[in-house]
Structure formats: structure tokens, C-alpha cells
PDB file of N, CA and C in Angstrom:
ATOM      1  N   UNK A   1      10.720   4.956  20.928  1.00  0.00           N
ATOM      2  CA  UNK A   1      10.523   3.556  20.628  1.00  0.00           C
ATOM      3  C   UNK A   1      11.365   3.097  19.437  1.00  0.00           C
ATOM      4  N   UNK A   2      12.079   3.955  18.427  1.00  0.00           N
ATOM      5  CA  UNK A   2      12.315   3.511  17.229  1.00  0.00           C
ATOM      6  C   UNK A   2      14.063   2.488  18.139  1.00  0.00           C
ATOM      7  N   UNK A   3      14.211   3.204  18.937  1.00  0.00           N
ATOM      8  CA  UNK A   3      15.613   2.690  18.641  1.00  0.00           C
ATOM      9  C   UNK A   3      15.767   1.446  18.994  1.00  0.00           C
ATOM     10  N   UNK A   4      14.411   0.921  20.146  1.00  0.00           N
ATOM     11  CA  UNK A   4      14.127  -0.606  20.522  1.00  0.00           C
ATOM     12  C   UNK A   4      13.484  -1.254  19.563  1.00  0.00           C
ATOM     13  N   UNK A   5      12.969  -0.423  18.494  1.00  0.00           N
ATOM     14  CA  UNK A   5      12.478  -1.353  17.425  1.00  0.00           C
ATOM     15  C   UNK A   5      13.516  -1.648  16.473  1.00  0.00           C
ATOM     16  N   UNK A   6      14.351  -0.850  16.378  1.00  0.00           N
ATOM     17  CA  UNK A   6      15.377  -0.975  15.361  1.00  0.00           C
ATOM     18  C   UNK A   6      16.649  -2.133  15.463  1.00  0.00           C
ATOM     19  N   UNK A   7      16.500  -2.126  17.059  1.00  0.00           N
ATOM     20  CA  UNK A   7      17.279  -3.238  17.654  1.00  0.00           C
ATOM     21  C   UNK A   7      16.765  -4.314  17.774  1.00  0.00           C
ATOM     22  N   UNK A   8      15.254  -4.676  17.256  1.00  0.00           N
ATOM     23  CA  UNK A   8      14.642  -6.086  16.932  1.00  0.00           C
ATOM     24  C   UNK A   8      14.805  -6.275  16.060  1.00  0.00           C
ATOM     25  N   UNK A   9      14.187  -7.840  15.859  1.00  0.00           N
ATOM     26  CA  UNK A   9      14.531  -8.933  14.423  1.00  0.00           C
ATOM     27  C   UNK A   9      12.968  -8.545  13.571  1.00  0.00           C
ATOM     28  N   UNK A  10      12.724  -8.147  12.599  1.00  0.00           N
ATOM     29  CA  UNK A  10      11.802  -7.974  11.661  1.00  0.00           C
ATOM     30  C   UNK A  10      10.729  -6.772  12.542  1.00  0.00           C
ATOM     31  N   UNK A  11      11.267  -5.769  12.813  1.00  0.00           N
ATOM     32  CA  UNK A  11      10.027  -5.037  14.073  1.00  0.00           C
ATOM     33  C   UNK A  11       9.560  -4.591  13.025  1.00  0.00           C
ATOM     34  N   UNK A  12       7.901  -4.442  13.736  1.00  0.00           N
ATOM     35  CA  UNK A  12       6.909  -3.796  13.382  1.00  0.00           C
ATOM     36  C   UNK A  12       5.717  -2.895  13.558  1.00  0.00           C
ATOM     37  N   UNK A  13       5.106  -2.296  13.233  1.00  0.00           N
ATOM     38  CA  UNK A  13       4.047  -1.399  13.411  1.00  0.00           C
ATOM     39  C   UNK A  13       3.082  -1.800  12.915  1.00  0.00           C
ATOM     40  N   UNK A  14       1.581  -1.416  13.958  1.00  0.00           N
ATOM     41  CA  UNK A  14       0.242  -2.057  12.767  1.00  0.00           C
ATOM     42  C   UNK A  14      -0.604  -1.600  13.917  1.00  0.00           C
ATOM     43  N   UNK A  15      -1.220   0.158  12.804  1.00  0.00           N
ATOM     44  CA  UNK A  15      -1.907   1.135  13.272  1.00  0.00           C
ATOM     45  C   UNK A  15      -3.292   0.366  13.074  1.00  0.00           C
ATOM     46  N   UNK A  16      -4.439   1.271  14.031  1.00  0.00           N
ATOM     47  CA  UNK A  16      -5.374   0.471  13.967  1.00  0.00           C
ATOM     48  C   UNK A  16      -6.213   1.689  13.035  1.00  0.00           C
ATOM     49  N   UNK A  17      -6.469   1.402  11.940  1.00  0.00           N
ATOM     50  CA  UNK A  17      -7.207   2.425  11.546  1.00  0.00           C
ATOM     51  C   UNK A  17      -8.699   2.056  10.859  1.00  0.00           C
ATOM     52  N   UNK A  18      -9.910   2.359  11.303  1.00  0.00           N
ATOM     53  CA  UNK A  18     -11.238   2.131  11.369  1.00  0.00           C
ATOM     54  C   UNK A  18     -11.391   2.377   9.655  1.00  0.00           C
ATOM     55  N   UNK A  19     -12.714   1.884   9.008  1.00  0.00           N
ATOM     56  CA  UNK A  19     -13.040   2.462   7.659  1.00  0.00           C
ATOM     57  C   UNK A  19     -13.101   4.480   7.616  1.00  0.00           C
ATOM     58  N   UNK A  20     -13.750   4.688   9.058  1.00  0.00           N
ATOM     59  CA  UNK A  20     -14.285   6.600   8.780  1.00  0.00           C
ATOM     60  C   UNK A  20     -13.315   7.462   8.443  1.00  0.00           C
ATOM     61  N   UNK A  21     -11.827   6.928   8.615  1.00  0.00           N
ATOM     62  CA  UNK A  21     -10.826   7.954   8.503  1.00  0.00           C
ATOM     63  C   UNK A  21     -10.312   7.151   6.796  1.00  0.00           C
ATOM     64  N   UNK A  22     -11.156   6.537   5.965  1.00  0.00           N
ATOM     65  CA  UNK A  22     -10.732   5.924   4.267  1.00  0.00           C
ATOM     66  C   UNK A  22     -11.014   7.114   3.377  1.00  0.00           C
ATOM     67  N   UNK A  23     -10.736   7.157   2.258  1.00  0.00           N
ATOM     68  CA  UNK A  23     -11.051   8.647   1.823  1.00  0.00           C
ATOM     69  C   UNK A  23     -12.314   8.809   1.072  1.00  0.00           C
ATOM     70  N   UNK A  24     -13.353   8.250   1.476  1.00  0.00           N
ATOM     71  CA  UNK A  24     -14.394   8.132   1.080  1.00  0.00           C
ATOM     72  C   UNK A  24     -15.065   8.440   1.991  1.00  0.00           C
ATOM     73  N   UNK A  25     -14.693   7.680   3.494  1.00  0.00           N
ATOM     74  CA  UNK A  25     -15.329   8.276   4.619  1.00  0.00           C
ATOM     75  C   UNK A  25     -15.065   9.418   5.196  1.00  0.00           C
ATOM     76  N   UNK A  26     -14.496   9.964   5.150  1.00  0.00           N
ATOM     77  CA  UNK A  26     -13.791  11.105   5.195  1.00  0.00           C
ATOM     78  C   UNK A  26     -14.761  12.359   4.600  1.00  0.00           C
ATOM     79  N   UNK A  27     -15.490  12.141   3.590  1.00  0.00           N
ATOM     80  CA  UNK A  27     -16.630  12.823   3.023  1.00  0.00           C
ATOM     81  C   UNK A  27     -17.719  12.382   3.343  1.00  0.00           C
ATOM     82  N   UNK A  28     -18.037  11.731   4.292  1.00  0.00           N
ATOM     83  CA  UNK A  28     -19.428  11.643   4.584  1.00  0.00           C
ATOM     84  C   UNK A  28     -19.572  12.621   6.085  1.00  0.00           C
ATOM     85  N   UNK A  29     -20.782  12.633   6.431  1.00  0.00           N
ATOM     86  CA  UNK A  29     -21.394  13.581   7.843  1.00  0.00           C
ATOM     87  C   UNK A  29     -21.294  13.016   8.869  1.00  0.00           C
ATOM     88  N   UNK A  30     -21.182  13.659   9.847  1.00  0.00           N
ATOM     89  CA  UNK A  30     -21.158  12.863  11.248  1.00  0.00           C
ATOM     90  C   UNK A  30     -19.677  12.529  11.972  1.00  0.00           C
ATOM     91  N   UNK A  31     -19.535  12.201  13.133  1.00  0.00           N
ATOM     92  CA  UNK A  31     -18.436  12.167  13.711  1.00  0.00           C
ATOM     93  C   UNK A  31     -17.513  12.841  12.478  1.00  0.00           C
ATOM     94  N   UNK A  32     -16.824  13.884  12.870  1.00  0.00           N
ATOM     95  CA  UNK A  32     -16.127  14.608  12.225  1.00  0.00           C
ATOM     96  C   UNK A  32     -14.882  14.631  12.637  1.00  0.00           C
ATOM     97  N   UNK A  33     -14.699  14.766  13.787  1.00  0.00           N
ATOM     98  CA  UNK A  33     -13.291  14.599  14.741  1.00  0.00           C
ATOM     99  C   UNK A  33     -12.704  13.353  14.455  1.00  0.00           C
ATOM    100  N   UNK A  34     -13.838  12.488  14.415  1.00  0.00           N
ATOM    101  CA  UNK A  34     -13.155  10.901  14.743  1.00  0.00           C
ATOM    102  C   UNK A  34     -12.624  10.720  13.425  1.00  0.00           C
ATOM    103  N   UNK A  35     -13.436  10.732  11.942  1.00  0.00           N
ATOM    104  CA  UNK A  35     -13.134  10.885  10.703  1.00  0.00           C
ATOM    105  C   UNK A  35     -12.051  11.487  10.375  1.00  0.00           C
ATOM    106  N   UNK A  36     -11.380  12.866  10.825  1.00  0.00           N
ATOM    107  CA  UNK A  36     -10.224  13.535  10.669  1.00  0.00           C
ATOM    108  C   UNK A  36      -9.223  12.647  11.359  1.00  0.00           C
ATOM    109  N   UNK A  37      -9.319  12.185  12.709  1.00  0.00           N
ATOM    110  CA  UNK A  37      -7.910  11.678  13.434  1.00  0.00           C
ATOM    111  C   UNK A  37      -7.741  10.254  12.605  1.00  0.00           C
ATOM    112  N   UNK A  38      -8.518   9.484  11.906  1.00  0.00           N
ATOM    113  CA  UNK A  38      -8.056   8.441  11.322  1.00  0.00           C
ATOM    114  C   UNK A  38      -7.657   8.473  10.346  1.00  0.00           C
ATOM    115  N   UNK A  39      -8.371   9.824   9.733  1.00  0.00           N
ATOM    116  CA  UNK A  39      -7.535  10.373   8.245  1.00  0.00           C
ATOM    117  C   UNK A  39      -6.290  10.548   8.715  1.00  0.00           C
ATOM    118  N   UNK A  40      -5.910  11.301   9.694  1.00  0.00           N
ATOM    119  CA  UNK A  40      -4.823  11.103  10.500  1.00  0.00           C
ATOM    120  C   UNK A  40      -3.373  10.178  10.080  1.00  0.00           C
ATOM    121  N   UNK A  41      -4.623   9.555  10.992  1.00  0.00           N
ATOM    122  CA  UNK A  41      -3.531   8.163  11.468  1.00  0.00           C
ATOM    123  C   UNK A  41      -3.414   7.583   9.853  1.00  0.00           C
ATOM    124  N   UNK A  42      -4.303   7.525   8.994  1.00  0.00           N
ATOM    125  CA  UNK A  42      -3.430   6.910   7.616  1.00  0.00           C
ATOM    126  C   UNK A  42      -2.672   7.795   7.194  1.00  0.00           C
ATOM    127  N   UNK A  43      -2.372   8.780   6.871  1.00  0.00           N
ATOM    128  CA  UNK A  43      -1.291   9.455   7.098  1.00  0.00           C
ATOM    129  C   UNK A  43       0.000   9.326   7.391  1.00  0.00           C
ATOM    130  N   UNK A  44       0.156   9.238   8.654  1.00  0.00           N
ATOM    131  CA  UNK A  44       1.417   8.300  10.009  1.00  0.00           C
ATOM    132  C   UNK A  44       1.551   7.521   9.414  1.00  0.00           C
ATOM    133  N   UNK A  45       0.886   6.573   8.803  1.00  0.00           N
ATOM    134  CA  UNK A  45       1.073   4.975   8.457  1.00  0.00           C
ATOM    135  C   UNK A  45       2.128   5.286   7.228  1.00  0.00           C
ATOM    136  N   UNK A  46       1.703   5.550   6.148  1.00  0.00           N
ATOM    137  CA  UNK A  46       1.960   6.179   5.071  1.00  0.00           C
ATOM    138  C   UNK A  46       3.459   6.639   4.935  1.00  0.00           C
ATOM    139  N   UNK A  47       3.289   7.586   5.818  1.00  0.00           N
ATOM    140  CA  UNK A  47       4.524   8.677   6.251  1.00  0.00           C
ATOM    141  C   UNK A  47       5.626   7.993   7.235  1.00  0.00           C
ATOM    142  N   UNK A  48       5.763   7.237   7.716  1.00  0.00           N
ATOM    143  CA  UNK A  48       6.551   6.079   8.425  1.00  0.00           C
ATOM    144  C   UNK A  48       6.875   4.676   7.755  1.00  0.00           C
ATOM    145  N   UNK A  49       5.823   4.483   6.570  1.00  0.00           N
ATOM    146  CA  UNK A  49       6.348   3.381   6.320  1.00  0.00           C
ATOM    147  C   UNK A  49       7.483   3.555   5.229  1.00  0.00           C
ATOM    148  N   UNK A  50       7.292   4.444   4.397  1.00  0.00           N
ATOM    149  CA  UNK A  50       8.003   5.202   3.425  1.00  0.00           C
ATOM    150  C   UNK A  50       9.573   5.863   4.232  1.00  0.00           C
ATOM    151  N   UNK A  51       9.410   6.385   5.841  1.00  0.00           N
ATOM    152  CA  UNK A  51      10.798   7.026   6.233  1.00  0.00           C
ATOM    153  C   UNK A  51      11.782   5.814   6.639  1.00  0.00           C
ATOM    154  N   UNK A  52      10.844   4.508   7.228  1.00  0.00           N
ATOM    155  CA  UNK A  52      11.431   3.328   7.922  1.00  0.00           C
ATOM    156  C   UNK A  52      11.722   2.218   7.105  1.00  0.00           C
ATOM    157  N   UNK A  53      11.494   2.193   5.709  1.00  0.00           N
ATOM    158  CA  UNK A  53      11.330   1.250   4.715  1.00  0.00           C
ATOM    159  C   UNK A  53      12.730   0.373   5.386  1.00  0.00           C
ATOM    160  N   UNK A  54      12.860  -0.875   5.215  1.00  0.00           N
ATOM    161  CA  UNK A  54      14.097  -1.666   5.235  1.00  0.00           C
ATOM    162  C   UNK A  54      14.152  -2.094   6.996  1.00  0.00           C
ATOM    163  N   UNK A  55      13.464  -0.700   7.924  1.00  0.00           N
ATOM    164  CA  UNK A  55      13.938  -0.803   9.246  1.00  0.00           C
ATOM    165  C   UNK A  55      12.917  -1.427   9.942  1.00  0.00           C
ATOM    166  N   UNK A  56      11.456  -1.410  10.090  1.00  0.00           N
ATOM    167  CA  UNK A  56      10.688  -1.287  10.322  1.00  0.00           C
ATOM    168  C   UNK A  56       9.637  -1.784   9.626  1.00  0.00           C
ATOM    169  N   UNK A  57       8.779  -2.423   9.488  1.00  0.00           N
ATOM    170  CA  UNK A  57       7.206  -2.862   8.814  1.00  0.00           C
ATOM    171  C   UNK A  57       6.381  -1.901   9.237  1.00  0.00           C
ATOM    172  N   UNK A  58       5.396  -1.073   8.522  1.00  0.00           N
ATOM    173  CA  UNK A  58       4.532  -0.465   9.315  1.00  0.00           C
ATOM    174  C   UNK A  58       3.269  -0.714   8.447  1.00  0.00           C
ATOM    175  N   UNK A  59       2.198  -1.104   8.734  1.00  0.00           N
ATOM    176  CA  UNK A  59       1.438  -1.370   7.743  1.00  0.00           C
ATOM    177  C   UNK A  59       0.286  -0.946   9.205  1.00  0.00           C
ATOM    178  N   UNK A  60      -1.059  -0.771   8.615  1.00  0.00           N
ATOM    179  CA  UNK A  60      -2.358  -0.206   9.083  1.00  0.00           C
ATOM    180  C   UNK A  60      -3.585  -1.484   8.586  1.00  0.00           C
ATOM    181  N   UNK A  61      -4.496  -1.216   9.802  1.00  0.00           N
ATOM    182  CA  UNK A  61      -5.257  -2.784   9.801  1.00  0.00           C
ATOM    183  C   UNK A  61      -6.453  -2.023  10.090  1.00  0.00           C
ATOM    184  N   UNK A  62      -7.918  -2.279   9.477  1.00  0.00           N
ATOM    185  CA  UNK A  62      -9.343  -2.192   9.727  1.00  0.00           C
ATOM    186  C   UNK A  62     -10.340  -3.180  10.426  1.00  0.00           C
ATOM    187  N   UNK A  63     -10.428  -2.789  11.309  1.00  0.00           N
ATOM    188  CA  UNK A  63     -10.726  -3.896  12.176  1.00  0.00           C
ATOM    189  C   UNK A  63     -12.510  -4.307  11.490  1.00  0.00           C
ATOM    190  N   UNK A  64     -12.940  -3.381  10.867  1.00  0.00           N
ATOM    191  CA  UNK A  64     -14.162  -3.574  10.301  1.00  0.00           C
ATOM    192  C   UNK A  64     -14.947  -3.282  11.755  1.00  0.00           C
ATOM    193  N   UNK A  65     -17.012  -3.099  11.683  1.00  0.00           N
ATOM    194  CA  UNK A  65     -17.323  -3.041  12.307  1.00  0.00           C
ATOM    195  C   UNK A  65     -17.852  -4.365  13.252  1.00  0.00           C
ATOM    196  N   UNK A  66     -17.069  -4.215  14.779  1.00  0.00           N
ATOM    197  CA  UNK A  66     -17.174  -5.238  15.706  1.00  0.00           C
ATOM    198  C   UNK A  66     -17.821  -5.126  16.687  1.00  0.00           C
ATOM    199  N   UNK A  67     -19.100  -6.483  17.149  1.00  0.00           N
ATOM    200  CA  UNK A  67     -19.202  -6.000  18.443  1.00  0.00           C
ATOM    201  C   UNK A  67     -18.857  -5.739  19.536  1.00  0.00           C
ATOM    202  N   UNK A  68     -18.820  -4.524  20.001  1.00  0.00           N
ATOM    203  CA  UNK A  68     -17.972  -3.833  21.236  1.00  0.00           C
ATOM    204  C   UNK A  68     -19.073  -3.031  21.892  1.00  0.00           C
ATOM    205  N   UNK A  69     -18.322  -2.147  23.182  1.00  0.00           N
ATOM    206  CA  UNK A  69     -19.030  -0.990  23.576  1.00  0.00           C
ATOM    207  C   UNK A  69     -19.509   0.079  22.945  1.00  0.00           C
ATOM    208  N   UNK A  70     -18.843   0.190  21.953  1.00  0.00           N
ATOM    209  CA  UNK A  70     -18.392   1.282  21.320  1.00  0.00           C
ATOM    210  C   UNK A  70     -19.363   0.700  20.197  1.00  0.00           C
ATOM    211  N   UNK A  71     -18.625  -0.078  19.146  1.00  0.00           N
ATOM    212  CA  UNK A  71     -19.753  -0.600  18.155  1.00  0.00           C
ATOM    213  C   UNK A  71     -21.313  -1.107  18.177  1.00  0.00           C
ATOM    214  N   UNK A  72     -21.423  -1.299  19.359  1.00  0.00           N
ATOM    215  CA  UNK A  72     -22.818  -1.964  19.494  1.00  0.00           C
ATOM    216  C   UNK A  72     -23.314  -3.512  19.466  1.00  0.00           C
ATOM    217  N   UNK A  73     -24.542  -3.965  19.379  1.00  0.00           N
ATOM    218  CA  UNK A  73     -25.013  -5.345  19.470  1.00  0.00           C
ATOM    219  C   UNK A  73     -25.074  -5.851  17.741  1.00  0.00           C
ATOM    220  N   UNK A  74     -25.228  -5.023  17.309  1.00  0.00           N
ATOM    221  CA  UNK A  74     -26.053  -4.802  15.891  1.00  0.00           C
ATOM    222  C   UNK A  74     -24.387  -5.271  14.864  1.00  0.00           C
ATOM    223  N   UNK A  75     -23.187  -4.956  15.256  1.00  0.00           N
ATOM    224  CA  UNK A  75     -22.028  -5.004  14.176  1.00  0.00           C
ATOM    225  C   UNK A  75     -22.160  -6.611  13.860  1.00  0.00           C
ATOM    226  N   UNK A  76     -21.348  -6.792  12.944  1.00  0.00           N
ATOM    227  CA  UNK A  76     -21.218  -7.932  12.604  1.00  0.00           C
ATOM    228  C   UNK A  76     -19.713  -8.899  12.646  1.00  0.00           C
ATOM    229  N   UNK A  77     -19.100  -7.525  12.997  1.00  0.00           N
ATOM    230  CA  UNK A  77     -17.806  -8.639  13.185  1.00  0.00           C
ATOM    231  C   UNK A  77     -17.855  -9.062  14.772  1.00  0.00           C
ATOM    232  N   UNK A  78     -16.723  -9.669  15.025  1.00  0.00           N
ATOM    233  CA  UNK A  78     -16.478 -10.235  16.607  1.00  0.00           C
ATOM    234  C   UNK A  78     -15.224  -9.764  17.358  1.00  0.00           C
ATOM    235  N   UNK A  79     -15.052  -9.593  17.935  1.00  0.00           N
ATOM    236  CA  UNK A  79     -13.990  -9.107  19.054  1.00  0.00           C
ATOM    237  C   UNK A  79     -12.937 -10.375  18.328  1.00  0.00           C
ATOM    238  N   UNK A  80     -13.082 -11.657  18.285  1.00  0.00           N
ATOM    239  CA  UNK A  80     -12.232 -12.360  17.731  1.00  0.00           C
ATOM    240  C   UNK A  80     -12.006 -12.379  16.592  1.00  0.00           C
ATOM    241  N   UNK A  81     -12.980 -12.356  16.133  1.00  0.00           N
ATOM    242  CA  UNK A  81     -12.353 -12.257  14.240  1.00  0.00           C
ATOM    243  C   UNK A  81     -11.413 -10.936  13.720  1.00  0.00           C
ATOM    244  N   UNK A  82     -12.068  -9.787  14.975  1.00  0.00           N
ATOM    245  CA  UNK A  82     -11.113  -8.551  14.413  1.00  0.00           C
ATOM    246  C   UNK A  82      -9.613  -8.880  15.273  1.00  0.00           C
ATOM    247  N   UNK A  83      -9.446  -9.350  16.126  1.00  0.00           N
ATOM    248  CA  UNK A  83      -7.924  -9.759  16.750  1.00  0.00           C
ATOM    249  C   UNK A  83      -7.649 -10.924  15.821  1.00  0.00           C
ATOM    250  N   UNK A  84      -8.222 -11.827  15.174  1.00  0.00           N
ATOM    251  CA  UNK A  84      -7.524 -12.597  13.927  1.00  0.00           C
ATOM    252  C   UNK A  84      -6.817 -11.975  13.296  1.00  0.00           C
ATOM    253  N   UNK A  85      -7.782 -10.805  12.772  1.00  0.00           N
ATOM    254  CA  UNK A  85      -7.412  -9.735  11.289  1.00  0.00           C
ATOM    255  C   UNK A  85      -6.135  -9.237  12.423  1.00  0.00           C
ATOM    256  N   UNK A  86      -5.990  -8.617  12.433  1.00  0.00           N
ATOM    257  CA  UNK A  86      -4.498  -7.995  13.366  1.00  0.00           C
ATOM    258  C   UNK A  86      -3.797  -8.776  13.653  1.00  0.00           C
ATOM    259  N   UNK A  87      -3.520 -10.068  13.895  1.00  0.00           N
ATOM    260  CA  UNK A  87      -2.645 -11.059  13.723  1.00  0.00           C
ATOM    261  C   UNK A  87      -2.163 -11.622  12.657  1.00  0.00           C
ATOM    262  N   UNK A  88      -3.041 -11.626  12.003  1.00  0.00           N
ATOM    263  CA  UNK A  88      -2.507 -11.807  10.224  1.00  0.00           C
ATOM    264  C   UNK A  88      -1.500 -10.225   9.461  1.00  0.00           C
ATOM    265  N   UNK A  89      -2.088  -9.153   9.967  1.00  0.00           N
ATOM    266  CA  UNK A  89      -1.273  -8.279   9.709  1.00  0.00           C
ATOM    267  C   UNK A  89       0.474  -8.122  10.625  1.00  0.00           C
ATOM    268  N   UNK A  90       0.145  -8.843  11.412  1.00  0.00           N
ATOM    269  CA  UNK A  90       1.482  -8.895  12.181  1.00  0.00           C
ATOM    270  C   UNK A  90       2.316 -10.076  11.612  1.00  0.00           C
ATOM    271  N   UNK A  91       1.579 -10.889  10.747  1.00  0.00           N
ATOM    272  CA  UNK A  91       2.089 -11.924  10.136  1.00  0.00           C
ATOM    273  C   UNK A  91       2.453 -12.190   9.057  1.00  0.00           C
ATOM    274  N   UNK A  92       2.542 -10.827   8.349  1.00  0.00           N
ATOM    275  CA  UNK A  92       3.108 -10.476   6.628  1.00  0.00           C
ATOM    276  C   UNK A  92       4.220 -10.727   6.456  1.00  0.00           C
ATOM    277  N   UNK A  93       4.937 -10.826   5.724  1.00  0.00           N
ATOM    278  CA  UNK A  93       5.977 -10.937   5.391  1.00  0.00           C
ATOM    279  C   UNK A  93       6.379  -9.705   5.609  1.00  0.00           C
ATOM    280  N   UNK A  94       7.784  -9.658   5.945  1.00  0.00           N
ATOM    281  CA  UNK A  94       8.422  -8.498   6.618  1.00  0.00           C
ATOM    282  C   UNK A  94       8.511  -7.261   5.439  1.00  0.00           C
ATOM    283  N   UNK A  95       8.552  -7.593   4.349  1.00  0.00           N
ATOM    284  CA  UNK A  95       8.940  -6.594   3.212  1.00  0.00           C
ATOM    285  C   UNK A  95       7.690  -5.781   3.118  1.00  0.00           C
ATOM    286  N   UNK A  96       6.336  -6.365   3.251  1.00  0.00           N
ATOM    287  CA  UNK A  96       5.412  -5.854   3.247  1.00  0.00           C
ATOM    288  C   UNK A  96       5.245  -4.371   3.868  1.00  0.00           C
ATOM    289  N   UNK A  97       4.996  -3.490   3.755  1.00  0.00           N
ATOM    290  CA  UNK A  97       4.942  -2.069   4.268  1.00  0.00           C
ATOM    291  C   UNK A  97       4.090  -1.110   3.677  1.00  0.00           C
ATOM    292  N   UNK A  98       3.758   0.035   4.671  1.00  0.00           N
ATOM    293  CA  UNK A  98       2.810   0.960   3.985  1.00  0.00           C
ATOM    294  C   UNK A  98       1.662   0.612   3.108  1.00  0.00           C
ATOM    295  N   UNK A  99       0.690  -0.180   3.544  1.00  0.00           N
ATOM    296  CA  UNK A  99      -0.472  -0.780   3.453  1.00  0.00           C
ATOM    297  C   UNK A  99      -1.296  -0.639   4.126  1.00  0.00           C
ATOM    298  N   UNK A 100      -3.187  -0.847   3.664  1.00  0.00           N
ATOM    299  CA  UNK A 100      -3.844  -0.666   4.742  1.00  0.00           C
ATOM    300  C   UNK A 100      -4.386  -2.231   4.695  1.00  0.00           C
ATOM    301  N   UNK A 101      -4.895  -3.125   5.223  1.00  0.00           N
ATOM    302  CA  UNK A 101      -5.807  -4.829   5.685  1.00  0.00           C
ATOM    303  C   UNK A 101      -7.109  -4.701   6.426  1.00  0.00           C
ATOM    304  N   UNK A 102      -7.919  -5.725   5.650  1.00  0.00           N
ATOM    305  CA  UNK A 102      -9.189  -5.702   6.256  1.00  0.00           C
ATOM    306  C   UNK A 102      -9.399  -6.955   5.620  1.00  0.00           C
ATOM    307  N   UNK A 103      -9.829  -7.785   6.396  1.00  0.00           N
ATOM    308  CA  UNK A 103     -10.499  -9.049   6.274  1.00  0.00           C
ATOM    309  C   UNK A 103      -9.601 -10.023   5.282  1.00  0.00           C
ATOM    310  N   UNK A 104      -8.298  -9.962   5.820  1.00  0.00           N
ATOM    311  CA  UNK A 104      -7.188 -10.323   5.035  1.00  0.00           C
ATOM    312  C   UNK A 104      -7.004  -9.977   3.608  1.00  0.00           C
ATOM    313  N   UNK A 105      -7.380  -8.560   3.682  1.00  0.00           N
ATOM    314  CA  UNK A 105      -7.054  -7.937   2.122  1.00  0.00           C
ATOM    315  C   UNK A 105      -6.979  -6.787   2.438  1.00  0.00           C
ATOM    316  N   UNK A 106      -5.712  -6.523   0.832  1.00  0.00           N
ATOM    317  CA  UNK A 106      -5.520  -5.404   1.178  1.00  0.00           C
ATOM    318  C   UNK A 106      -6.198  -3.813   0.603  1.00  0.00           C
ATOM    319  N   UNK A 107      -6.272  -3.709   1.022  1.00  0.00           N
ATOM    320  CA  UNK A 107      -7.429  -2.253   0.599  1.00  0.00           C
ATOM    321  C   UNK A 107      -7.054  -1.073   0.680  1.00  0.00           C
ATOM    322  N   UNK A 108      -7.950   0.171  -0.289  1.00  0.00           N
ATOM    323  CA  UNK A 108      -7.197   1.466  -0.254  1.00  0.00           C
ATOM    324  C   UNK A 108      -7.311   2.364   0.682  1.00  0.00           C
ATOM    325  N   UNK A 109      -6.233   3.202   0.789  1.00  0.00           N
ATOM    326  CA  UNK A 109      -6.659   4.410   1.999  1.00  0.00           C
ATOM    327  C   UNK A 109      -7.380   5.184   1.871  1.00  0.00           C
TER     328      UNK A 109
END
């Protein structure tokens, strides 16, 4: 993919990475797998935005908890408000990079 991104005008990346893989969550119990692959994925984010600097935007977005299948009845965000938040991250200014967003702010990994 890099070389079709590289051949666009301002391309970008924007990982989806949940709060469990933050490094706080990361020390708590429970889903353990899921907690590691998002530790993961901030990682990737991190590690790409730093190799692609100038080429590429890559910045990482928290969708917070939404109601879904997956999240339940009980979350409090919305299927729309979290596709807002990810549209605003696609909507940074291009210099912007290697960051994580949540609720239009930016927050630590």
C-alpha cells in the first residue's frame, strides 16, 4: 500500500486503537489478548509515523466506548459520534503525525 499512498496528495493512516491497549490498560485483568494486540497496534502507529514522517500522516484514534455488538446497550458513545471522532482525525492538518485522538483530543498512549 505505501507506494499508492505515497503517490497521493496528503495520504494518510488512522489506526483504530480502543482505550485497553493505553498503558494503563494494559495493566489491568481481563481480555489479555485483546489488551496486548492494541498495545500492539500503538506501537505500529508510533513506529510508522516516525519511519513515514513528511510521506504519510499516521496518527491513531479511540473510538471510546460505543454502542455496538460488541460494546453493548449500556456504552455511551454512538456508532455516530465515534465515526465523527475518525473523521476529525482524518481531518488534521497534514503535519500532524504519530498521535493518539479521542473525543477530539489528543491523548497519551
Amino acid at each position: 500500500m505505501l507506494p499508492l499512498l505515497r503517490a497521493g496528495h496528503e495520504p494518510r493512516i488512522v489506526t483504530w486503537d480502543p482505550g485497553p491497549g493505553r498503558s494503563r490498560g494494559v495493566r489491568l485483568e481481563g481480555i489479555a489478548s485483546y489488551r496486548l494486540s492494541k498495545w500492539a497496534l500503538h506501537g505500529l502507529t508510533m513506529l510508522l509515523a516516525t519511519h513515514l514522517t513528511g510521506e504519510v500522516a499516521v496518527n491513531a484514534f479511540d473510538p471510546g466506548w460505543v454502542k455496538t455488538d460488541l460494546g453493548g446497550p449500556n456504552a455511551p458513545g454512538s456508532p455516530v459520534e465515534s465515526a465523527q471522532g475518525a473523521l476529525a482525525v482524518l481531518m488534521l492538518p497534514f503535519a500532524v503525525t504519530g498521535k493518539l485522538w479521542k473525543d477530539g483530543m489528543e491523548i497519551g498512549f
